[in-house]
PDB file of N, CA and C in Angstrom:
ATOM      1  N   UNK A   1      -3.736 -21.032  11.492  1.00  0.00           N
ATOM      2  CA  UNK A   1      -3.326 -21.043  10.114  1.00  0.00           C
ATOM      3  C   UNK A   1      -3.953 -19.839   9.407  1.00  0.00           C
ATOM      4  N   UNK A   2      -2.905 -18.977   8.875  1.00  0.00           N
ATOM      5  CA  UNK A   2      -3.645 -17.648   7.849  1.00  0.00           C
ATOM      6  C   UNK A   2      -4.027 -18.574   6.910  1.00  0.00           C
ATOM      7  N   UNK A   3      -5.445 -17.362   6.444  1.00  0.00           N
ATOM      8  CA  UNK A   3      -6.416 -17.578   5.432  1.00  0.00           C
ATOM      9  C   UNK A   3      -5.969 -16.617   4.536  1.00  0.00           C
ATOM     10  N   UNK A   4      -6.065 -17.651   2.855  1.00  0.00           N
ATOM     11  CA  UNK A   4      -5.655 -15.972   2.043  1.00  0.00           C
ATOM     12  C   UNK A   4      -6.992 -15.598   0.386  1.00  0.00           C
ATOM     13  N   UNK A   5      -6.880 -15.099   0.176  1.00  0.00           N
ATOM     14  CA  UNK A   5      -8.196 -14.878  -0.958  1.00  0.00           C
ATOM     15  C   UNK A   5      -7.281 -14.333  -2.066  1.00  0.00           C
ATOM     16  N   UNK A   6      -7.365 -14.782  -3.112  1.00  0.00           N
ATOM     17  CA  UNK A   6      -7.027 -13.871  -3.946  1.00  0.00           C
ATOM     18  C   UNK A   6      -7.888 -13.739  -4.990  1.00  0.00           C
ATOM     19  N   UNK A   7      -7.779 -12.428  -5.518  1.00  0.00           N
ATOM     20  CA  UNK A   7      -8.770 -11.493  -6.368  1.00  0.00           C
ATOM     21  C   UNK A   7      -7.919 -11.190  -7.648  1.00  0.00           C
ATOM     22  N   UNK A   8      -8.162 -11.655  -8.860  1.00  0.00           N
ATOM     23  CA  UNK A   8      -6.930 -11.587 -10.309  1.00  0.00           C
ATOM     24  C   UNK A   8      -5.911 -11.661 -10.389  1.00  0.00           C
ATOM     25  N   UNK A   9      -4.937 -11.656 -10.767  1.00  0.00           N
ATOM     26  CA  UNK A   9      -3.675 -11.728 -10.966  1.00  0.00           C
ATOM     27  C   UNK A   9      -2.731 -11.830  -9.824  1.00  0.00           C
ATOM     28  N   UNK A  10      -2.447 -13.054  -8.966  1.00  0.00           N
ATOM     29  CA  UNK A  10      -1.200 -12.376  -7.840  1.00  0.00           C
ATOM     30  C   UNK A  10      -0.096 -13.370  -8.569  1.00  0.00           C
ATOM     31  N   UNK A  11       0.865 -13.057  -8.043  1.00  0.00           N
ATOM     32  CA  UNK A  11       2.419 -13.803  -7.609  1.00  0.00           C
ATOM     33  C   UNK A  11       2.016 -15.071  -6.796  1.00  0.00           C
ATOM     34  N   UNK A  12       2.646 -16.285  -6.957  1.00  0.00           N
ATOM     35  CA  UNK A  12       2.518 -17.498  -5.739  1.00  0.00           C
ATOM     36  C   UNK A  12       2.994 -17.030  -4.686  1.00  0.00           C
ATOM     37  N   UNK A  13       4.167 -15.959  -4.512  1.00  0.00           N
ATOM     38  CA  UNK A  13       4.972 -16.336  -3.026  1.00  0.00           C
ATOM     39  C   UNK A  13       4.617 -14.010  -3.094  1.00  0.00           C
ATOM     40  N   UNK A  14       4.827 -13.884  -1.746  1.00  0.00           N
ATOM     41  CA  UNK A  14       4.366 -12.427  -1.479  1.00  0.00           C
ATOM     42  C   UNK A  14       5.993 -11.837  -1.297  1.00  0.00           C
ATOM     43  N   UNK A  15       5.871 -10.738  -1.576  1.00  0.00           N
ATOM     44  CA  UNK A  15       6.782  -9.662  -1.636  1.00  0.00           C
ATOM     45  C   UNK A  15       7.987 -10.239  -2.280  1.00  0.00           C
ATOM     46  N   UNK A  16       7.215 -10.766  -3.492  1.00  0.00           N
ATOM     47  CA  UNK A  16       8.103 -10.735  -4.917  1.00  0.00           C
ATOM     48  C   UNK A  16       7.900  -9.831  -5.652  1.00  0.00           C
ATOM     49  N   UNK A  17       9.097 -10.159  -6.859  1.00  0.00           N
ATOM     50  CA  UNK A  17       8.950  -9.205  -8.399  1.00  0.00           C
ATOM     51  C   UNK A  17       7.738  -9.951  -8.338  1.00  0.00           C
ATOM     52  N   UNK A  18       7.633  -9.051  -9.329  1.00  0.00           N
ATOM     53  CA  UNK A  18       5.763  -9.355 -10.002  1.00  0.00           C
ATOM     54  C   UNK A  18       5.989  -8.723 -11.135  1.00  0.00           C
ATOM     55  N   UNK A  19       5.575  -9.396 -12.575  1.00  0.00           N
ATOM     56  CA  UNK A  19       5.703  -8.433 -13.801  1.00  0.00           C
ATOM     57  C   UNK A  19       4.529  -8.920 -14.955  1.00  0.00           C
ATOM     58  N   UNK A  20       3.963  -8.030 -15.235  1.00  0.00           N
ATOM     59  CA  UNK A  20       3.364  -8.112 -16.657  1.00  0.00           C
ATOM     60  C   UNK A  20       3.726  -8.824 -17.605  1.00  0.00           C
ATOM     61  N   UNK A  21       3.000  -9.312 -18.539  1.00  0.00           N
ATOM     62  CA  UNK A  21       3.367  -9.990 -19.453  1.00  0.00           C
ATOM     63  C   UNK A  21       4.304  -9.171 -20.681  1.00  0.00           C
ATOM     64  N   UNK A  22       4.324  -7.280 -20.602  1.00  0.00           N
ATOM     65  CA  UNK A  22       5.331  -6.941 -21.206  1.00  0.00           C
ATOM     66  C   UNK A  22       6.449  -6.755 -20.014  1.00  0.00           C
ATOM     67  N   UNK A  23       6.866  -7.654 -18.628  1.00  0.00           N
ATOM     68  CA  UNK A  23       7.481  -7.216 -18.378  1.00  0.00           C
ATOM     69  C   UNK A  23       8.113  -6.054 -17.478  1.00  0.00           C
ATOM     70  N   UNK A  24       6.968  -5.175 -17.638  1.00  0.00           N
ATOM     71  CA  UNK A  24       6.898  -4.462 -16.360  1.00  0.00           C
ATOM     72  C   UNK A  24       6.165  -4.830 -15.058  1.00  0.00           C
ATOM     73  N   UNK A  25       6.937  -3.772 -14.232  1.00  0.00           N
ATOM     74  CA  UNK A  25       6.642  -4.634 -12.553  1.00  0.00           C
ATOM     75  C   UNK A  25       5.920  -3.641 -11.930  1.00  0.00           C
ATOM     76  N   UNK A  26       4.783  -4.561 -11.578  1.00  0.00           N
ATOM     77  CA  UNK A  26       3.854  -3.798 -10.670  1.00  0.00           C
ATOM     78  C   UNK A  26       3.780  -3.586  -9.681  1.00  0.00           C
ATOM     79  N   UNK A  27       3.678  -2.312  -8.691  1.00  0.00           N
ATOM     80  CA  UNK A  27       4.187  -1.817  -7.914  1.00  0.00           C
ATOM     81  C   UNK A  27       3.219  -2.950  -6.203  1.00  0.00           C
ATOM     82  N   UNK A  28       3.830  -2.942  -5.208  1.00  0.00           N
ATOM     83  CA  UNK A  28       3.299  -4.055  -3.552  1.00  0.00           C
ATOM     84  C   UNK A  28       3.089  -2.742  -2.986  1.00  0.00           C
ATOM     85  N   UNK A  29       1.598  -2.734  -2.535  1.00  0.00           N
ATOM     86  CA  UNK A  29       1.465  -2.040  -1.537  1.00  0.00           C
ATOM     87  C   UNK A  29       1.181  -3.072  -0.416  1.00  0.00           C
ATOM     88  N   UNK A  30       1.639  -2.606   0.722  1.00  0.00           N
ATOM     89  CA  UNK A  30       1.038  -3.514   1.372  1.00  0.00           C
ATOM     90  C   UNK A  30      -0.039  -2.763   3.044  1.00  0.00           C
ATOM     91  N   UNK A  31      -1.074  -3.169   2.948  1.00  0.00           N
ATOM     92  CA  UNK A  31      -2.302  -2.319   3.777  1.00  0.00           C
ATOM     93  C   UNK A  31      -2.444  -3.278   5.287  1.00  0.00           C
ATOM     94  N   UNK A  32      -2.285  -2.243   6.064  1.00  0.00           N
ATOM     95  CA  UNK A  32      -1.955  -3.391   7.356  1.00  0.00           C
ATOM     96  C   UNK A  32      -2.778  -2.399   8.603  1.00  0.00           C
ATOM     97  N   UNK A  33      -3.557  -2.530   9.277  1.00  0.00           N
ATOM     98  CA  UNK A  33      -3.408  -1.765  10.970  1.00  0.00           C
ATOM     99  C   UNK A  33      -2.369  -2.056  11.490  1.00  0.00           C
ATOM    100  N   UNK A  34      -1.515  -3.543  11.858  1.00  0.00           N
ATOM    101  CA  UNK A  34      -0.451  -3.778  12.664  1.00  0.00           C
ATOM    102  C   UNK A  34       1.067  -4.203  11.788  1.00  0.00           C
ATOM    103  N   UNK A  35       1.197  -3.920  10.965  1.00  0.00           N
ATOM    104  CA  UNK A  35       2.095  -4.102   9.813  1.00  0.00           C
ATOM    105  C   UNK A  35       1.871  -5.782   9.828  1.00  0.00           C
ATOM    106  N   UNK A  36       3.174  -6.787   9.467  1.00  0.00           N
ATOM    107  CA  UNK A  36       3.362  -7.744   9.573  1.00  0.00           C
ATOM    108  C   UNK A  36       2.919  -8.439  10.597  1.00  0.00           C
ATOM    109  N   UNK A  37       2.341  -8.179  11.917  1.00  0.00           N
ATOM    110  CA  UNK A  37       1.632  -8.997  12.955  1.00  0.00           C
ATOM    111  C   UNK A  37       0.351  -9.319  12.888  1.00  0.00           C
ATOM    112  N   UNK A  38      -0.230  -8.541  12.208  1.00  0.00           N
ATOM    113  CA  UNK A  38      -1.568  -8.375  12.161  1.00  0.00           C
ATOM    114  C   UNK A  38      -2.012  -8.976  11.117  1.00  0.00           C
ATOM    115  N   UNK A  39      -3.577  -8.854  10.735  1.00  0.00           N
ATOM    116  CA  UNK A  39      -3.919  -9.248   9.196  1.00  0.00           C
ATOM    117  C   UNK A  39      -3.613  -8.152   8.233  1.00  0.00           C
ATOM    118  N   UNK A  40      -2.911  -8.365   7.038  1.00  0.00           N
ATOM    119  CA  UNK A  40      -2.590  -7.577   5.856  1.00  0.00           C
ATOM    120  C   UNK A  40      -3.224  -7.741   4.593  1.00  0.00           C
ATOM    121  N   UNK A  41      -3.370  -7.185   3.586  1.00  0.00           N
ATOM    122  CA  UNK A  41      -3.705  -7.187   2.333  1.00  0.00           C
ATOM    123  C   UNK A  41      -2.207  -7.061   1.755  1.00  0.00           C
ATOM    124  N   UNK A  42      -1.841  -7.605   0.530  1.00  0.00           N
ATOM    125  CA  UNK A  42      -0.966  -7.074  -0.490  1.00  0.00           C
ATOM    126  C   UNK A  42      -1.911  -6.857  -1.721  1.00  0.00           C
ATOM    127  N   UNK A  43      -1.648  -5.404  -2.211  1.00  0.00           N
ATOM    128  CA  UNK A  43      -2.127  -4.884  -3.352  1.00  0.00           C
ATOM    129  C   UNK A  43      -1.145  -4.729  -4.307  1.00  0.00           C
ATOM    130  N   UNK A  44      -1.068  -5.051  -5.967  1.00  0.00           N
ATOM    131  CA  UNK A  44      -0.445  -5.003  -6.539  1.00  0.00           C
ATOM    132  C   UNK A  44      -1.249  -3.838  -7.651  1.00  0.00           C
ATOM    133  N   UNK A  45      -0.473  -2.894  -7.546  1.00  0.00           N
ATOM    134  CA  UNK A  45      -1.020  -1.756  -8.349  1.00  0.00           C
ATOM    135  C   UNK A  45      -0.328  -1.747 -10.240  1.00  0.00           C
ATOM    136  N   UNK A  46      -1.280  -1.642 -11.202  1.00  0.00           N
ATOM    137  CA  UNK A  46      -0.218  -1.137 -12.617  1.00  0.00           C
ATOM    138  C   UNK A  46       0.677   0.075 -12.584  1.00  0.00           C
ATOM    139  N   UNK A  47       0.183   1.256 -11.916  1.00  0.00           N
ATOM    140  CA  UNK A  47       0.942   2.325 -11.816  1.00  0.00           C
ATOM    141  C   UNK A  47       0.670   2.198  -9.813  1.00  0.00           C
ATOM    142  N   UNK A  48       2.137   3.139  -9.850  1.00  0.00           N
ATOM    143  CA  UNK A  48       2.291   3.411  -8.047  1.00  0.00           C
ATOM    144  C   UNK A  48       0.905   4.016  -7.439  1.00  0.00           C
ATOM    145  N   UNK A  49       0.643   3.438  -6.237  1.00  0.00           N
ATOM    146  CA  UNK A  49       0.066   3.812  -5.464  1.00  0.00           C
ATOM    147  C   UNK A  49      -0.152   5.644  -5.325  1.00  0.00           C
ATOM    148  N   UNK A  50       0.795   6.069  -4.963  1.00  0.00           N
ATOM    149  CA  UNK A  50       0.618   7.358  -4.570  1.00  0.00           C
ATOM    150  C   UNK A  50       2.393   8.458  -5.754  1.00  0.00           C
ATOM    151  N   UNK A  51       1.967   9.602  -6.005  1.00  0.00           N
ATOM    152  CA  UNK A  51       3.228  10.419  -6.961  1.00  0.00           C
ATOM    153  C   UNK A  51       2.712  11.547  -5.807  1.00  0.00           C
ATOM    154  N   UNK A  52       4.030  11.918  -5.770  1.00  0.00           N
ATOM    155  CA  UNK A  52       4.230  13.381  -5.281  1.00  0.00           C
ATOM    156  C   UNK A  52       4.020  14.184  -6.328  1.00  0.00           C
ATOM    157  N   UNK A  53       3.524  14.845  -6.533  1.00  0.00           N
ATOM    158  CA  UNK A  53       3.132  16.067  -7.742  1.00  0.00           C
ATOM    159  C   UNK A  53       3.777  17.480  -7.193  1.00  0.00           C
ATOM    160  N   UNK A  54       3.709  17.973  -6.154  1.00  0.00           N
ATOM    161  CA  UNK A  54       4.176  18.736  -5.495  1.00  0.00           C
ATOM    162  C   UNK A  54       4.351  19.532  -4.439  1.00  0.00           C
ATOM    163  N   UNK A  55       4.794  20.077  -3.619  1.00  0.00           N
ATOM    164  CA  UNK A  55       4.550  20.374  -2.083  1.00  0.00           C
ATOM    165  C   UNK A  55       4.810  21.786  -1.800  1.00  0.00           C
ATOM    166  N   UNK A  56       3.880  22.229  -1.505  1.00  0.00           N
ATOM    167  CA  UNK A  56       3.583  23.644  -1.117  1.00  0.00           C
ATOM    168  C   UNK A  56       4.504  23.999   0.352  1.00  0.00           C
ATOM    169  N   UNK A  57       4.191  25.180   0.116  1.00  0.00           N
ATOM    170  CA  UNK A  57       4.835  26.121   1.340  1.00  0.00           C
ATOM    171  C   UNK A  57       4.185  25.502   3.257  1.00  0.00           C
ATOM    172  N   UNK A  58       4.905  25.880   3.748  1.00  0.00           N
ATOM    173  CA  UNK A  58       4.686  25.334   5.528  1.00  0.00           C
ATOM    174  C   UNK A  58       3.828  25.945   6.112  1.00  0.00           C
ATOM    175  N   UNK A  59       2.573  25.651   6.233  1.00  0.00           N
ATOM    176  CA  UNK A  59       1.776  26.495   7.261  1.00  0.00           C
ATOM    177  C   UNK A  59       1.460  25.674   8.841  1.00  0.00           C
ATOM    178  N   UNK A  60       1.976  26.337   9.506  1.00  0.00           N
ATOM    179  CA  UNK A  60       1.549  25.935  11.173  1.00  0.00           C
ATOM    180  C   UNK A  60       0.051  26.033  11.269  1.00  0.00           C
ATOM    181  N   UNK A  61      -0.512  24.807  12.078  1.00  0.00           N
ATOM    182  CA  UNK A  61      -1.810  24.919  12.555  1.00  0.00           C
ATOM    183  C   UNK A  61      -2.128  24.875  14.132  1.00  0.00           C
ATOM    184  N   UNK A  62      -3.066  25.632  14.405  1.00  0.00           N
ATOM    185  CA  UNK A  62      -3.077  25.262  15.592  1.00  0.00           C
ATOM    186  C   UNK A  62      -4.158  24.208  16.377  1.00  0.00           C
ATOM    187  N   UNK A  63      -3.767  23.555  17.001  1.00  0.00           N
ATOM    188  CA  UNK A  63      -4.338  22.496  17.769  1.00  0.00           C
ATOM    189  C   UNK A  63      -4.863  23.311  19.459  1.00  0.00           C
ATOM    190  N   UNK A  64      -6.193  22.967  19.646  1.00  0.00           N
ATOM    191  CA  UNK A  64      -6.941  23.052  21.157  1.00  0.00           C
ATOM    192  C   UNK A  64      -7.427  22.162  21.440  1.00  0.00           C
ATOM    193  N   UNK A  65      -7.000  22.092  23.042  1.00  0.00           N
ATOM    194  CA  UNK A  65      -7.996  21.024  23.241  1.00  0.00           C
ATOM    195  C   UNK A  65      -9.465  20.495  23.482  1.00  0.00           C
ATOM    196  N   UNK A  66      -9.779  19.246  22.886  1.00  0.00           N
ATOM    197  CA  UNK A  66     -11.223  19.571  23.420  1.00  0.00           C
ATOM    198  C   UNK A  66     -11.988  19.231  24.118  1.00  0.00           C
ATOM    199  N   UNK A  67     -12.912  19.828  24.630  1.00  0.00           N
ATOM    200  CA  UNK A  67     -13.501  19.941  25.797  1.00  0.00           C
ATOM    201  C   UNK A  67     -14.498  19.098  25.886  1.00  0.00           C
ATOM    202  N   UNK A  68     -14.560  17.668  27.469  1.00  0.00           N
ATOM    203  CA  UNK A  68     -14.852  16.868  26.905  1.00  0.00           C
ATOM    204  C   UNK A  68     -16.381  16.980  28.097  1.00  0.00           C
TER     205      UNK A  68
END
């Protein structure tokens, strides 16, 4: 039987809407090593997790191997 904890504010049932009391919906992250098989966290963030701000030009790197 999963064990679950919760820490302020969740939803009863997981990977629902979820909304503020004005209404807006706060964004599910969900933090896993094995996605859904494994043990997970759901995080409910006020603003998104992660914004692209912007993405620079392509630089190749190079990889060696190392010597063990």
């Amino acid at each position: 039987m999963p064990f679950y904890q919760k820490r302020g504010k969740v939803p009863n049932k997981r990977h629902t809407q979820f909304r503020d009391e004005s209404g807006k919906l706060y964004s599910e992250e969900l933090v896993s090593r094995n996605g859904f098989s494994g043990i997970y966290s759901n995080l409910y963030h006020i603003n998104p997790p992660a914004a692209v701000q912007s993405i620079g030009d392509f630089r190749a790197i190079e990889l060696s191997k190392k010597k063990c």
